[in-house]
Protein backbone atom coordinates (compact mmCIF):
# COMPACT_ATOMS: atom_id res chain seq x y z
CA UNK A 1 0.00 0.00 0.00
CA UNK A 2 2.94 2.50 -0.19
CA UNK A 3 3.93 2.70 3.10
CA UNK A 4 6.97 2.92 4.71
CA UNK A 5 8.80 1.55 7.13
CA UNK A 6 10.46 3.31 10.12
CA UNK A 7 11.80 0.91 12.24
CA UNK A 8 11.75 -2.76 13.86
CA UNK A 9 12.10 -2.67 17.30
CA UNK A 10 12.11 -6.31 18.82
CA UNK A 11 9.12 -7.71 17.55
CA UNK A 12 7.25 -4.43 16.98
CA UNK A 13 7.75 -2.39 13.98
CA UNK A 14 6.15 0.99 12.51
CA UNK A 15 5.68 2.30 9.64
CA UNK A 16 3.46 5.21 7.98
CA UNK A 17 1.82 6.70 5.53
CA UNK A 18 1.87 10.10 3.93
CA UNK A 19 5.12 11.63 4.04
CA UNK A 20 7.92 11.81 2.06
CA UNK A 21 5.20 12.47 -0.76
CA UNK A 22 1.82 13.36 0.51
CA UNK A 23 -0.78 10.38 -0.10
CA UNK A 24 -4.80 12.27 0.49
CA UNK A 25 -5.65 8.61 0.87
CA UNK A 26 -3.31 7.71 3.62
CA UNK A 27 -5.63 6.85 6.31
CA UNK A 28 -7.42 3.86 3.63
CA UNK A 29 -4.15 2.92 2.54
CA UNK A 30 -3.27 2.13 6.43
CA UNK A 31 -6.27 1.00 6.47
CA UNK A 32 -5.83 -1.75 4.01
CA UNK A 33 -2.48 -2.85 5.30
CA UNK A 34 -3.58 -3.58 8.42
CA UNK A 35 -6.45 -5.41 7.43
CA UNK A 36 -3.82 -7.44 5.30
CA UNK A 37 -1.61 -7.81 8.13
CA UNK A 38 -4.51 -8.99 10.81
CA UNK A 39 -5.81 -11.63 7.77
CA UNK A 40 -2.26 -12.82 7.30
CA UNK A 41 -1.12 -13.25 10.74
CA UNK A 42 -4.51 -15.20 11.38
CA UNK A 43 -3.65 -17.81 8.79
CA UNK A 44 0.24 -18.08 9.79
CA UNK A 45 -1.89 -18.73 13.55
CA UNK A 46 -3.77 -21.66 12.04
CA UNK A 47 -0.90 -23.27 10.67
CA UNK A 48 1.33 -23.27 13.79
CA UNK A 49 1.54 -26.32 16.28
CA UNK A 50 -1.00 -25.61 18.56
CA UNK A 51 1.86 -25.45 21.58
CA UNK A 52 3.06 -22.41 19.26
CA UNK A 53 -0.21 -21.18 18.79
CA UNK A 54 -0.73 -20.24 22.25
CA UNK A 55 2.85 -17.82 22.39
CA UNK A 56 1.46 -16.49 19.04
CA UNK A 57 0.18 -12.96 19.90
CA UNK A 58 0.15 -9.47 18.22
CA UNK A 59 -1.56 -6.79 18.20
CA UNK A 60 -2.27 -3.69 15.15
CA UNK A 61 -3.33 0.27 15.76
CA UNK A 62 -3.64 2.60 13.15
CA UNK A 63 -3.44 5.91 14.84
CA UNK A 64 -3.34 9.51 12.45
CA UNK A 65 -2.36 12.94 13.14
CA UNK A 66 0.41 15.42 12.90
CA UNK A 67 4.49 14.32 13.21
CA UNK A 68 7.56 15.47 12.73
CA UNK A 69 9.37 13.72 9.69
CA UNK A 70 12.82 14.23 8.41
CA UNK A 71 16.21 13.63 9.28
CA UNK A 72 17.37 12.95 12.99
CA UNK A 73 20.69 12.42 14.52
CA UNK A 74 24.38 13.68 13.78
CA UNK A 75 26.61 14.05 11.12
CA UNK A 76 27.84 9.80 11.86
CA UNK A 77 24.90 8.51 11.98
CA UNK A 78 21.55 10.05 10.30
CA UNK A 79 18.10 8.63 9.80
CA UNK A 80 14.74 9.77 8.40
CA UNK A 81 11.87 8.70 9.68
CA UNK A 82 9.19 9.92 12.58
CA UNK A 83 8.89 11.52 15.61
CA UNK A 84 6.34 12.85 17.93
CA UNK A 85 3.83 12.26 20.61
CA UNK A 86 1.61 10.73 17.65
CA UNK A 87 4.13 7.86 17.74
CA UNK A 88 3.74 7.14 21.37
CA UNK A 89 -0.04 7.59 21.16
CA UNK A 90 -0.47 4.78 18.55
CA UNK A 91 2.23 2.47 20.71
CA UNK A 92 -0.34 2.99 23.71
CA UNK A 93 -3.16 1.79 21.28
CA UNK A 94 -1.66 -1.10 19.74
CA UNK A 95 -0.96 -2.18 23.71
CA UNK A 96 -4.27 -2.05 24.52
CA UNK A 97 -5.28 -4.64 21.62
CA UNK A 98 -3.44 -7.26 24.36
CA UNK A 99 -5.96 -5.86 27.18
CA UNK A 100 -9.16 -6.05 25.10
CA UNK A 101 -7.95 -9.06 23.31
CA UNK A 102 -8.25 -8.45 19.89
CA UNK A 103 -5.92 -8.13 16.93
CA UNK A 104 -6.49 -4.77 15.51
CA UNK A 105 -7.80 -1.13 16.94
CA UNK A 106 -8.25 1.67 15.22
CA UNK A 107 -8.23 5.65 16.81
CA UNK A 108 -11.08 7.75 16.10
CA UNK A 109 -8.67 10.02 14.31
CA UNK A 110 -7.47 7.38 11.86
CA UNK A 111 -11.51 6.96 11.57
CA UNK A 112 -12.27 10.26 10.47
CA UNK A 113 -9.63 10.45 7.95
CA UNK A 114 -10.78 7.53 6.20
CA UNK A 115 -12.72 8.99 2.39
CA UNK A 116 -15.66 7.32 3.13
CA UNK A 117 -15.97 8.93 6.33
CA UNK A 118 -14.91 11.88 4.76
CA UNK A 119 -17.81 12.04 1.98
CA UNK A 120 -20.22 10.51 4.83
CA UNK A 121 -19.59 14.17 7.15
CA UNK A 122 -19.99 16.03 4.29
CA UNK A 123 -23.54 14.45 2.83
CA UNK A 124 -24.37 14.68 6.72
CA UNK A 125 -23.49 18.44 6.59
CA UNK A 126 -25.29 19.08 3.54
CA UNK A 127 -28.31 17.68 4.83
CA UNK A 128 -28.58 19.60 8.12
CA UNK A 129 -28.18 22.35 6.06
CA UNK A 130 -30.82 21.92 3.89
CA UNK A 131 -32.76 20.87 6.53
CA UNK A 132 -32.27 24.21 8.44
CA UNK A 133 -32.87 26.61 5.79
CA UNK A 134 -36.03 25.09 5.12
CA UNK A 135 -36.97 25.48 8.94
CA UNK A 136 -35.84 29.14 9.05
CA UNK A 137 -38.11 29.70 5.73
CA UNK A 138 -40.90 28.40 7.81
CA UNK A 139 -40.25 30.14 11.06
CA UNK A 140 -39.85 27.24 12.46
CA UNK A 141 -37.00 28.52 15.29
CA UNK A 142 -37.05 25.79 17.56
CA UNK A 143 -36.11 22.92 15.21
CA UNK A 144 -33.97 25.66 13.76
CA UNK A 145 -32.04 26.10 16.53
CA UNK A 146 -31.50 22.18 17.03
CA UNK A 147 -30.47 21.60 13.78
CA UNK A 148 -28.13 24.19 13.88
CA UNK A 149 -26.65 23.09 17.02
CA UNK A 150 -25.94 19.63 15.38
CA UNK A 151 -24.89 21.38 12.16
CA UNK A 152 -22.35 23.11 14.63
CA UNK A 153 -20.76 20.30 16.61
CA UNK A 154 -20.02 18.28 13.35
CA UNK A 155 -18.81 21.35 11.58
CA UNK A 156 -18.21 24.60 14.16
CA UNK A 157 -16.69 26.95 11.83
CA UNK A 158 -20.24 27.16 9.70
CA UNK A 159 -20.81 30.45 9.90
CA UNK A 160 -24.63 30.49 8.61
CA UNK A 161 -25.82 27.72 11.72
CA UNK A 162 -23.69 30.18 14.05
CA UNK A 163 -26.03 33.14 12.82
CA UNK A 164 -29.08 31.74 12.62
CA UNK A 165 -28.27 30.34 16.58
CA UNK A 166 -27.42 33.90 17.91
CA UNK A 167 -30.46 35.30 16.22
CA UNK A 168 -32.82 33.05 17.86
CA UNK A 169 -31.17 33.08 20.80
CA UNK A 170 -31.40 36.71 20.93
CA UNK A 171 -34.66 36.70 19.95
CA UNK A 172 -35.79 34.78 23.29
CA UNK A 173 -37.35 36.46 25.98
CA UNK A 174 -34.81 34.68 28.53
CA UNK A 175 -34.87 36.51 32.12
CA UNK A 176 -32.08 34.28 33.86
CA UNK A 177 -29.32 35.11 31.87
CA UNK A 178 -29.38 31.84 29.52
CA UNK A 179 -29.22 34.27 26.20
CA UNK A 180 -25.50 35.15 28.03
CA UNK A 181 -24.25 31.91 28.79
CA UNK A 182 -25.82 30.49 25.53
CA UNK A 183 -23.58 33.53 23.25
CA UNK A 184 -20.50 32.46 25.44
CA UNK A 185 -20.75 29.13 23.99
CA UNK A 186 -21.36 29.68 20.68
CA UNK A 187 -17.93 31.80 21.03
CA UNK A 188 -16.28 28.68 21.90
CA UNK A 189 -18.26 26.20 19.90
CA UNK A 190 -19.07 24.35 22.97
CA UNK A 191 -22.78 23.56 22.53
CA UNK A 192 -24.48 21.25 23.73
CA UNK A 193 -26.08 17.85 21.04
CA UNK A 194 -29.84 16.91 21.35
């Protein structure tokens, strides 16, 4: 899948995706590698001696995010390769495939970088959209409002759901100070989801 390999490091090894040349489809390409990997170990499993079989163990984590990449070390000994807490991150991950006993997690960052997921947020995002302008045309501010409270937590820099929240927010008649508290929020994106 056009990966590469970092390092081997007792019976661990890494490798990545992405970098030196960019790959958009990284996160599938990982994606099917380790799915490779996890089918291929499986039938080695099955073929050992079932005294082997029981020593047999490993665990796979696809983990995505930002890194350094480039050359490290001195002028006697160089290598490229990775570095960053996203590397210890998806060592903690693959670890925890030994405590839940299964071959192969996946982070939710690796998740969301996959194209289908990609193209699913997006249709999802178009839809609320839609959804909410056709509530605003009908006045309809209450199911405005909690549409465009979803519409913010899956994508909080949409200016439109932001405007149409402060308006009806403003709107309200709201004696306790919850048209305050509710403004400070949508400054910060932290809303609440229905």
């Amino acid at each position: 899948e056009d990966g590469s390999l970092e390092h081997f490091l007792g019976d661990q090894f890494l490798s990545y995706w992405g970098a030196p040349d960019p790959q958009p489809d990284a996160a599938d390409r990982a994606l099917r590698a380790a799915s490779s990997l996890v089918t291929s170990m499986a039938e080695l499993g099955r073929r050992l001696p079932p005294e082997v079989r029981t020593l047999f163990g490993y665990g796979v984590a696809l983990h995505a995010g930002m890194a350094m990449i480039g050359n490290k070390g001195s002028k006697s000994r160089m290598d490229y390769g990775v570095l960053g807490e996203l590397i210890n991150s998806a060592a903690r991950v693959e670890s925890l495939t030994k405590q839940y006993g299964v071959p192969f997690l996946m982070t939710r960052a690796a998740y969301e970088k996959r194209a289908e997921w990609q193209k699913d947020n997006q249709r999802k995002i178009e839809a609320l959209r839609a959804a909410a302008a056709l509530a605003e045309k009908h006045q309809n501010a209450k199911v405005t409002v909690r549409l465009a409270k979803k519409l913010l937590a899956i994508a909080p820099g949409d200016a439109v759901a932001h405007d149409a929240l402060e308006r009806h927010f403003e709107d309200a008649q709201d004696q306790s100070g919850l048209v305050e508290v509710l403004k400070m929020r949508l400054a910060s994106h932290e809303l609440p989801v229905e």
